[in-house]
PDB file of N, CA and C in Angstrom:
ATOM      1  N   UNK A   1      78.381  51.701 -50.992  1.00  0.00           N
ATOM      2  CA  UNK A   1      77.000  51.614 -51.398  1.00  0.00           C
ATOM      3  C   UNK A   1      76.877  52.269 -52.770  1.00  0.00           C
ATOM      4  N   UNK A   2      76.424  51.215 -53.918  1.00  0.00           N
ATOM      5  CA  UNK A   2      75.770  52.189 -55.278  1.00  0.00           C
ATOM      6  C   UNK A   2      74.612  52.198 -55.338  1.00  0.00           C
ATOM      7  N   UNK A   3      74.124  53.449 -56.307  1.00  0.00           N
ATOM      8  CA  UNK A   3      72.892  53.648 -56.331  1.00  0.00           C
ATOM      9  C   UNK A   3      72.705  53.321 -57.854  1.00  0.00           C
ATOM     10  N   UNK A   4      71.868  52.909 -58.808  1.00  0.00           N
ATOM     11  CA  UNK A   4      71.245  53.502 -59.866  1.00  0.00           C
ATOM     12  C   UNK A   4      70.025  53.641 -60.245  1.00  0.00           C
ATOM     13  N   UNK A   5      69.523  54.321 -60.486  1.00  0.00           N
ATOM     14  CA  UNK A   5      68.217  55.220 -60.733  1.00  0.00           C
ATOM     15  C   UNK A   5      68.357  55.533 -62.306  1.00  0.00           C
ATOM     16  N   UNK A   6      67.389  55.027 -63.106  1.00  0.00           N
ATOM     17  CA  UNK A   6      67.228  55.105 -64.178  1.00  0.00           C
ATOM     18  C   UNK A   6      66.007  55.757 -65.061  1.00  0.00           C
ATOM     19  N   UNK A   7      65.865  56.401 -65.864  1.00  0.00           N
ATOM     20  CA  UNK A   7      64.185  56.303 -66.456  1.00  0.00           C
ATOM     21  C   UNK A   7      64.675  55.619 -68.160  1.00  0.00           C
ATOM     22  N   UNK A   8      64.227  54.072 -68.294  1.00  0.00           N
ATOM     23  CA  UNK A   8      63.977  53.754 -69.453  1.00  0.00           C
ATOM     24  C   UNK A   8      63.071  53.849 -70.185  1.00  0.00           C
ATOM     25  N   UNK A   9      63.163  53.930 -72.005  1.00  0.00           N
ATOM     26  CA  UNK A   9      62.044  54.080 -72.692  1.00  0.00           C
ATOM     27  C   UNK A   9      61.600  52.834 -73.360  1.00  0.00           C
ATOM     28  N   UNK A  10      62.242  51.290 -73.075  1.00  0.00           N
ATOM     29  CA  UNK A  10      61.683  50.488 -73.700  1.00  0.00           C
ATOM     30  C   UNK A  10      62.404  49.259 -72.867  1.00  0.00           C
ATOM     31  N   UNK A  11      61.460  48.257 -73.332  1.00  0.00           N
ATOM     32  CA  UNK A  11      62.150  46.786 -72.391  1.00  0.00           C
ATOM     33  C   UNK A  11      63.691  46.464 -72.773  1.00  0.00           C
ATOM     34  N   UNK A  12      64.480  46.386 -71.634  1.00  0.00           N
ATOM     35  CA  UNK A  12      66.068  45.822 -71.525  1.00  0.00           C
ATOM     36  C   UNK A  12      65.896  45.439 -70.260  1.00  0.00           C
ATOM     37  N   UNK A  13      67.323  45.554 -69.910  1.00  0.00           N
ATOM     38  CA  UNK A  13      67.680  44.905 -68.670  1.00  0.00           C
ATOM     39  C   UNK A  13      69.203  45.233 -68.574  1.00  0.00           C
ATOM     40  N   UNK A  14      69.513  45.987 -67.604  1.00  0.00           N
ATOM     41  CA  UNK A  14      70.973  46.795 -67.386  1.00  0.00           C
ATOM     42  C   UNK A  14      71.589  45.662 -66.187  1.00  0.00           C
ATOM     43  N   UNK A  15      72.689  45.609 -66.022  1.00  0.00           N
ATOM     44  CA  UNK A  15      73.387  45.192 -64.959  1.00  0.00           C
ATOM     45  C   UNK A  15      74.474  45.889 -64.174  1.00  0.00           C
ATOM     46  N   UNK A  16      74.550  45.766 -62.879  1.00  0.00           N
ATOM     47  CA  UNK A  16      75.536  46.487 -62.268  1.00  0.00           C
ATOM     48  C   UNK A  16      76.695  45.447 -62.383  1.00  0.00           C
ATOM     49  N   UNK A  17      77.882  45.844 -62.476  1.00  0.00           N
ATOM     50  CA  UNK A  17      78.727  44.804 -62.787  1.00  0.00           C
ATOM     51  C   UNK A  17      80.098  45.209 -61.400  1.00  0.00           C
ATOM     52  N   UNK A  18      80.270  44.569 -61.114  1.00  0.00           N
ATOM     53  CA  UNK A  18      81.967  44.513 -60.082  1.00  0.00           C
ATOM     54  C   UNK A  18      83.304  43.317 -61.090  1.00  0.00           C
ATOM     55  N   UNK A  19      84.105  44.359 -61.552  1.00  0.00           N
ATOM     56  CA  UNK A  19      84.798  43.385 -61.887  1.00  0.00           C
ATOM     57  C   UNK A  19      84.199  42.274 -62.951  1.00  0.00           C
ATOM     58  N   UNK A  20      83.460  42.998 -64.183  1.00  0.00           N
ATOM     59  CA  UNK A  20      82.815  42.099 -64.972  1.00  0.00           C
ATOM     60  C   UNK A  20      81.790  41.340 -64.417  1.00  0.00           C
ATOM     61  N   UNK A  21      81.810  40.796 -63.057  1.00  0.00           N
ATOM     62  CA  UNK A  21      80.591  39.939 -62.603  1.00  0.00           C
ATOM     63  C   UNK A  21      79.436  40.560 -62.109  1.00  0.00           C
ATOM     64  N   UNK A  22      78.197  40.158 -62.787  1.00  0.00           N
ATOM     65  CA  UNK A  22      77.142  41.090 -62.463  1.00  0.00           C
ATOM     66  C   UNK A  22      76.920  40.692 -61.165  1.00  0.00           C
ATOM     67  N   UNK A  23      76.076  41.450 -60.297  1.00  0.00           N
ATOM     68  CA  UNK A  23      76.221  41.469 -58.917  1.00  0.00           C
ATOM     69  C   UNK A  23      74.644  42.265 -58.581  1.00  0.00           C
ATOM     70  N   UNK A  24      74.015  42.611 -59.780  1.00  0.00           N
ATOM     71  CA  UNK A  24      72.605  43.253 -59.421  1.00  0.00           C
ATOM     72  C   UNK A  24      71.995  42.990 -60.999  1.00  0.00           C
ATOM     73  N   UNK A  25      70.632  43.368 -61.344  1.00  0.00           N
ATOM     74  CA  UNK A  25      69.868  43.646 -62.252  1.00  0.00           C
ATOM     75  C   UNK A  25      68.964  44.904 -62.040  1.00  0.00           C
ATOM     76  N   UNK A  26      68.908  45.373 -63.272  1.00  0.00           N
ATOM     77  CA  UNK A  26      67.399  46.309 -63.318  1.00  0.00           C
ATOM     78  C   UNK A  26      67.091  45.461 -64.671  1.00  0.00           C
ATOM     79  N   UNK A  27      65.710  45.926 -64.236  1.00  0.00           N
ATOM     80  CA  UNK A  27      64.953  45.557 -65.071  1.00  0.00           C
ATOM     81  C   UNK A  27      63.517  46.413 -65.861  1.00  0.00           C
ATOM     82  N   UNK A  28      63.590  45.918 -67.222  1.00  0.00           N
ATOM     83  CA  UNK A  28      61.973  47.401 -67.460  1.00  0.00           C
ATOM     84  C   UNK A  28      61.328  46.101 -68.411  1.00  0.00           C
ATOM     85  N   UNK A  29      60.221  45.905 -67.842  1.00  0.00           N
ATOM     86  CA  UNK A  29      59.157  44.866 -68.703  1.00  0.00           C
ATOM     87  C   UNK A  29      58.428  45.254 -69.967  1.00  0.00           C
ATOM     88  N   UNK A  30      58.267  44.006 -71.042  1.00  0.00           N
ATOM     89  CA  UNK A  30      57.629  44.797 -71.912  1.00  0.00           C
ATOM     90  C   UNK A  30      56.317  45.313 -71.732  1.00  0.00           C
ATOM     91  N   UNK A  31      55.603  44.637 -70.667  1.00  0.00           N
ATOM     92  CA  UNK A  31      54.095  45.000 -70.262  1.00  0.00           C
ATOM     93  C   UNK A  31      53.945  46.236 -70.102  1.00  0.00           C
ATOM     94  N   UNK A  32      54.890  47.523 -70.125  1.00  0.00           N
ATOM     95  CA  UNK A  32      54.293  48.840 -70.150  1.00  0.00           C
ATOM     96  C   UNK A  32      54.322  49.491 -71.133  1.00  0.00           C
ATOM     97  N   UNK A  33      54.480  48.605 -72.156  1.00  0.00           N
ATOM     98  CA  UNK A  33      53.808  49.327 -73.640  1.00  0.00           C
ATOM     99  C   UNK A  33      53.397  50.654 -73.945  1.00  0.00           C
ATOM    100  N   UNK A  34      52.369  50.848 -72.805  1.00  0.00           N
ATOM    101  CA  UNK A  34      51.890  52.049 -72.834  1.00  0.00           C
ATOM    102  C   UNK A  34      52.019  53.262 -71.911  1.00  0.00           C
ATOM    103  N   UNK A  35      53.091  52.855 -71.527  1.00  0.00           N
ATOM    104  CA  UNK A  35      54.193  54.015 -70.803  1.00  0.00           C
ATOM    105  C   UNK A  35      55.245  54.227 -71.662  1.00  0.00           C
ATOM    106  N   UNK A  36      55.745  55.551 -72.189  1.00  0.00           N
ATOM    107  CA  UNK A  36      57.040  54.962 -72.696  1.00  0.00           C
ATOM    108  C   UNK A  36      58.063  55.329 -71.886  1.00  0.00           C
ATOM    109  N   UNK A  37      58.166  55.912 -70.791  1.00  0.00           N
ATOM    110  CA  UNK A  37      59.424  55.827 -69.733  1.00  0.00           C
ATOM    111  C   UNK A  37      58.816  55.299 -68.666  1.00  0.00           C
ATOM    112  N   UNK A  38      59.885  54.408 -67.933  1.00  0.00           N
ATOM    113  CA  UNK A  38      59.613  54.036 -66.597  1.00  0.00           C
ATOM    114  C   UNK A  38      60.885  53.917 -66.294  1.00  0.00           C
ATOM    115  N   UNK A  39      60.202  54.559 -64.726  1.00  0.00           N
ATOM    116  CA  UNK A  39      61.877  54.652 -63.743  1.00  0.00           C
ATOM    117  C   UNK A  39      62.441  53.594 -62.985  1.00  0.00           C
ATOM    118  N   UNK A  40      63.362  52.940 -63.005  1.00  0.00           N
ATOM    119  CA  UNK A  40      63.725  51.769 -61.844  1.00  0.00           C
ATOM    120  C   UNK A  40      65.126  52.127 -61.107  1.00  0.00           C
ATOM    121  N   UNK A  41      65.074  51.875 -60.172  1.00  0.00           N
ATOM    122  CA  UNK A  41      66.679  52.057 -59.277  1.00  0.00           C
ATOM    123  C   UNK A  41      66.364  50.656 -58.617  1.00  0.00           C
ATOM    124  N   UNK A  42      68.173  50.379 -58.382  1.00  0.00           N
ATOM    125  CA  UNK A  42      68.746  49.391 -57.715  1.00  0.00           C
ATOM    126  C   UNK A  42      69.845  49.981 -56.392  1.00  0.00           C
ATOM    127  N   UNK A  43      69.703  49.608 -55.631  1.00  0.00           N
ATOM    128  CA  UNK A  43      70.755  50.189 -54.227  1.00  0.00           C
ATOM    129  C   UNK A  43      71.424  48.939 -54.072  1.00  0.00           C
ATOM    130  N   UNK A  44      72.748  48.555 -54.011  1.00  0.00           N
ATOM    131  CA  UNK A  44      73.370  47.150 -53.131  1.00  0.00           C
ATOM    132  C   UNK A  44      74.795  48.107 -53.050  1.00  0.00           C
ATOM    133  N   UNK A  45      74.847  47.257 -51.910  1.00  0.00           N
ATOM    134  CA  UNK A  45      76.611  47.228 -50.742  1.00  0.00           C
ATOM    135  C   UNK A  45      77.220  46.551 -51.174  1.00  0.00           C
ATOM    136  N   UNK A  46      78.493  47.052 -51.662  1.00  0.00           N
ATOM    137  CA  UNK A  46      79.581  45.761 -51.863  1.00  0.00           C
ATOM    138  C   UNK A  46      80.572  46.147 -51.274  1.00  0.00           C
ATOM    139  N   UNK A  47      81.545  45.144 -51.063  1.00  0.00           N
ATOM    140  CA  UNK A  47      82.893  45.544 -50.400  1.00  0.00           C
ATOM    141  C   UNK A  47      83.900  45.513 -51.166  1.00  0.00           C
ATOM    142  N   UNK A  48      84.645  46.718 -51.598  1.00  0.00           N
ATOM    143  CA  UNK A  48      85.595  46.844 -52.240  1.00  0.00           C
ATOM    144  C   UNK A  48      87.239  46.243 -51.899  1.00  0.00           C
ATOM    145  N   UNK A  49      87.678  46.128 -52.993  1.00  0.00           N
ATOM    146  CA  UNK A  49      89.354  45.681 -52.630  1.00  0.00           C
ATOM    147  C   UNK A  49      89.920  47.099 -53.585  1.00  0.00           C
ATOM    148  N   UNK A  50      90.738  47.709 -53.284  1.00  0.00           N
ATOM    149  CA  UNK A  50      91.417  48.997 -54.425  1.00  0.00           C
ATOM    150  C   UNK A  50      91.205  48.054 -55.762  1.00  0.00           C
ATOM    151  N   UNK A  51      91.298  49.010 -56.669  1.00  0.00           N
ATOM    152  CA  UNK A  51      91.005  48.783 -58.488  1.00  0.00           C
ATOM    153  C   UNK A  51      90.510  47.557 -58.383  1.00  0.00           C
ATOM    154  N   UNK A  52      89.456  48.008 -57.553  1.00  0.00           N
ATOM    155  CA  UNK A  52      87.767  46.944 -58.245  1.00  0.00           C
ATOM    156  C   UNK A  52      87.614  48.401 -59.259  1.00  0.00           C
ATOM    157  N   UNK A  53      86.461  47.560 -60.381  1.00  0.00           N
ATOM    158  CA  UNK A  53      85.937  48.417 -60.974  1.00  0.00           C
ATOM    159  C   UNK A  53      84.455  48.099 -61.132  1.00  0.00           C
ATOM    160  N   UNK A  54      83.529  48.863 -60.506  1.00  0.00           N
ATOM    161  CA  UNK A  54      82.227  49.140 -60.685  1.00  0.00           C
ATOM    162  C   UNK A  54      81.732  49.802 -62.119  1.00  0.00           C
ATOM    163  N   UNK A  55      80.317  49.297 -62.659  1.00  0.00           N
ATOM    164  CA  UNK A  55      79.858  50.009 -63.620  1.00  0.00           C
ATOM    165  C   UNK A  55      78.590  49.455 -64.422  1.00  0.00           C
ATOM    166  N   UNK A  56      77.761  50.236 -64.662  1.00  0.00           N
ATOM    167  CA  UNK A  56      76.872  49.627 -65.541  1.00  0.00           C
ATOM    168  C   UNK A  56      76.644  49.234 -66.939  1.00  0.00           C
ATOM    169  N   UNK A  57      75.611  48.071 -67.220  1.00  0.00           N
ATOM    170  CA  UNK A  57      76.185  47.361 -68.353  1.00  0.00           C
ATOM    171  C   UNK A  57      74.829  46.822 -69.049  1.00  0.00           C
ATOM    172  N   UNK A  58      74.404  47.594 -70.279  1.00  0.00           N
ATOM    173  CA  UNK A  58      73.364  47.301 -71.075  1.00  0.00           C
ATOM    174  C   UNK A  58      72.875  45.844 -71.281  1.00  0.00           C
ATOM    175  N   UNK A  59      72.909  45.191 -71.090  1.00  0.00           N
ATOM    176  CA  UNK A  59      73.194  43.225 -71.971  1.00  0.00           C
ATOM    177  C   UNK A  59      71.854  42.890 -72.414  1.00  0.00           C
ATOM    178  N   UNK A  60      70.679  43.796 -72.469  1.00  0.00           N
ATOM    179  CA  UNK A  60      69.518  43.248 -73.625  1.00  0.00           C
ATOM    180  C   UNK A  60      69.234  44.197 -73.991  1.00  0.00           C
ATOM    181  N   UNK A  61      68.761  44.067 -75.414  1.00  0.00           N
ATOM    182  CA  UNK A  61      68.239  45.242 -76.228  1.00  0.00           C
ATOM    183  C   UNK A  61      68.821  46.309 -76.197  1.00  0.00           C
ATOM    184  N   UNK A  62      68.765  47.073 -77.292  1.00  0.00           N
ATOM    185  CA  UNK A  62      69.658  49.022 -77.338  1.00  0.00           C
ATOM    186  C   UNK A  62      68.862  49.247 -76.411  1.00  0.00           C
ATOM    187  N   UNK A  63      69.294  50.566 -75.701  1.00  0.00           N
ATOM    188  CA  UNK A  63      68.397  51.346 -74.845  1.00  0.00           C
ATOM    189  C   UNK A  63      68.520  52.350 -74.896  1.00  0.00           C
ATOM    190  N   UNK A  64      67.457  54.106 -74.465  1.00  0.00           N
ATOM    191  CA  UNK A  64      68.075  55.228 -74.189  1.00  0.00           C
ATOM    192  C   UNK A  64      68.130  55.119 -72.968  1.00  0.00           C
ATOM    193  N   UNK A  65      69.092  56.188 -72.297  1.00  0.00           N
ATOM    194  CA  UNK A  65      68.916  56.183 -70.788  1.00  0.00           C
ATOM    195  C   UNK A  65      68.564  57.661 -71.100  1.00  0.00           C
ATOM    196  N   UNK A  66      67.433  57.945 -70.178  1.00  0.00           N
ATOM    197  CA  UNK A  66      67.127  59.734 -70.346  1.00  0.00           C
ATOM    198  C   UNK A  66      68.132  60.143 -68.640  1.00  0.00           C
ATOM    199  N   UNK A  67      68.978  61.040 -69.496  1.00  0.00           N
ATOM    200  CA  UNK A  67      69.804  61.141 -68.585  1.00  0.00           C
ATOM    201  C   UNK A  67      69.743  62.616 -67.694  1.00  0.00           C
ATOM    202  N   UNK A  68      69.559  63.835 -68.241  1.00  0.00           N
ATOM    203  CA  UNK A  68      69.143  64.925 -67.856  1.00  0.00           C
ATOM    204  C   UNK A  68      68.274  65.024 -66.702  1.00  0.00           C
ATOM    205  N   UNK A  69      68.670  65.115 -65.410  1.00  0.00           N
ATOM    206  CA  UNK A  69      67.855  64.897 -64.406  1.00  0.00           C
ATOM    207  C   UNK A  69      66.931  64.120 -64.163  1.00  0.00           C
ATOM    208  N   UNK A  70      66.768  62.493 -65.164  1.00  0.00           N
ATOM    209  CA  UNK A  70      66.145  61.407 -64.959  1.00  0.00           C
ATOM    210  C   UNK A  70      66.875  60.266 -64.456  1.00  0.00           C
ATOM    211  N   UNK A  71      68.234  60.297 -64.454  1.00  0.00           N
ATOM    212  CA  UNK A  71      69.268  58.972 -64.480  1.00  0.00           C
ATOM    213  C   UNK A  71      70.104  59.492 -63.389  1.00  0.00           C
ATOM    214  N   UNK A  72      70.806  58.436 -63.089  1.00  0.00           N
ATOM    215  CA  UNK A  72      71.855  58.786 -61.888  1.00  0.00           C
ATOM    216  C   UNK A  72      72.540  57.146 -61.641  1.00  0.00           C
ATOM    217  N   UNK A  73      73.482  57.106 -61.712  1.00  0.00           N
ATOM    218  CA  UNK A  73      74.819  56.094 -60.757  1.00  0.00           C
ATOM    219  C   UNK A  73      75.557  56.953 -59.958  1.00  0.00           C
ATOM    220  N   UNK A  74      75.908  56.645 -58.380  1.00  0.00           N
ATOM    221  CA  UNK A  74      76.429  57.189 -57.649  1.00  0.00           C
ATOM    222  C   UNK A  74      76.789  56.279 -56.248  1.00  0.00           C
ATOM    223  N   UNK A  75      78.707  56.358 -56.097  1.00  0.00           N
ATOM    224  CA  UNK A  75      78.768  55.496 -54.978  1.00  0.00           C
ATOM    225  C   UNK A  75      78.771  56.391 -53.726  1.00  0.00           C
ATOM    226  N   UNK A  76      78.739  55.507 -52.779  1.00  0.00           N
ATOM    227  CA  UNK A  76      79.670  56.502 -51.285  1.00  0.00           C
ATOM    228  C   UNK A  76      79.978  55.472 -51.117  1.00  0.00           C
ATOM    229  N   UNK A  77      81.318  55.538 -49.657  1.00  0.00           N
ATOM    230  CA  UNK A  77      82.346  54.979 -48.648  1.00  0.00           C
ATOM    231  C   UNK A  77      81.120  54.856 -47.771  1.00  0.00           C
ATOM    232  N   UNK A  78      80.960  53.903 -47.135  1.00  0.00           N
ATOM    233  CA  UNK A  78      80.035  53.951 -45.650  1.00  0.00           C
ATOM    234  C   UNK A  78      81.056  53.766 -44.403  1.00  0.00           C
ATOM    235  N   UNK A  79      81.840  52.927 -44.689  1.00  0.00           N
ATOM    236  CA  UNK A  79      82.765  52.698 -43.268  1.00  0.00           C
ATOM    237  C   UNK A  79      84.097  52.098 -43.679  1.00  0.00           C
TER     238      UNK A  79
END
């Protein structure tokens, strides 16, 4: 199981990737203009084979990630 939990400051769109193939989205719309951080997390299960490689992956627009106790990626083993 991964988690990511994000706080962005402007519209992109991150992807969780397995093995290059994206396998989730986040997303931050431009409609909050007048927010300038908003938080989004994504949770999905995948089933691993050894040296898969998990990871996240910017693919629109630069972004900051506020990372200091706003951001987080994190897996566990479930079974």
């Amino acid at each position: 199981m991964f988690v990511v939990d994000v706080m962005l400051n402007k519209y992109t769109r991150l992807s969780l990737q397995l093995n290059k193939t994206t396998v989730a989205y986040l997303y931050r719309d431009s409609s909050y203009s007048k927010t300038p951080n908003v938080q989004t997390s994504k949770t999905i299960l995948l089933k691993l084979k050894q040296d898969d490689h998990v990871k996240v992956v910017c693919d629109l627009n630069n972004v900051n990630i506020n990372g200091h106790l706003f951001s987080s990626f994190t897996g566990t083993f479930l079974y």
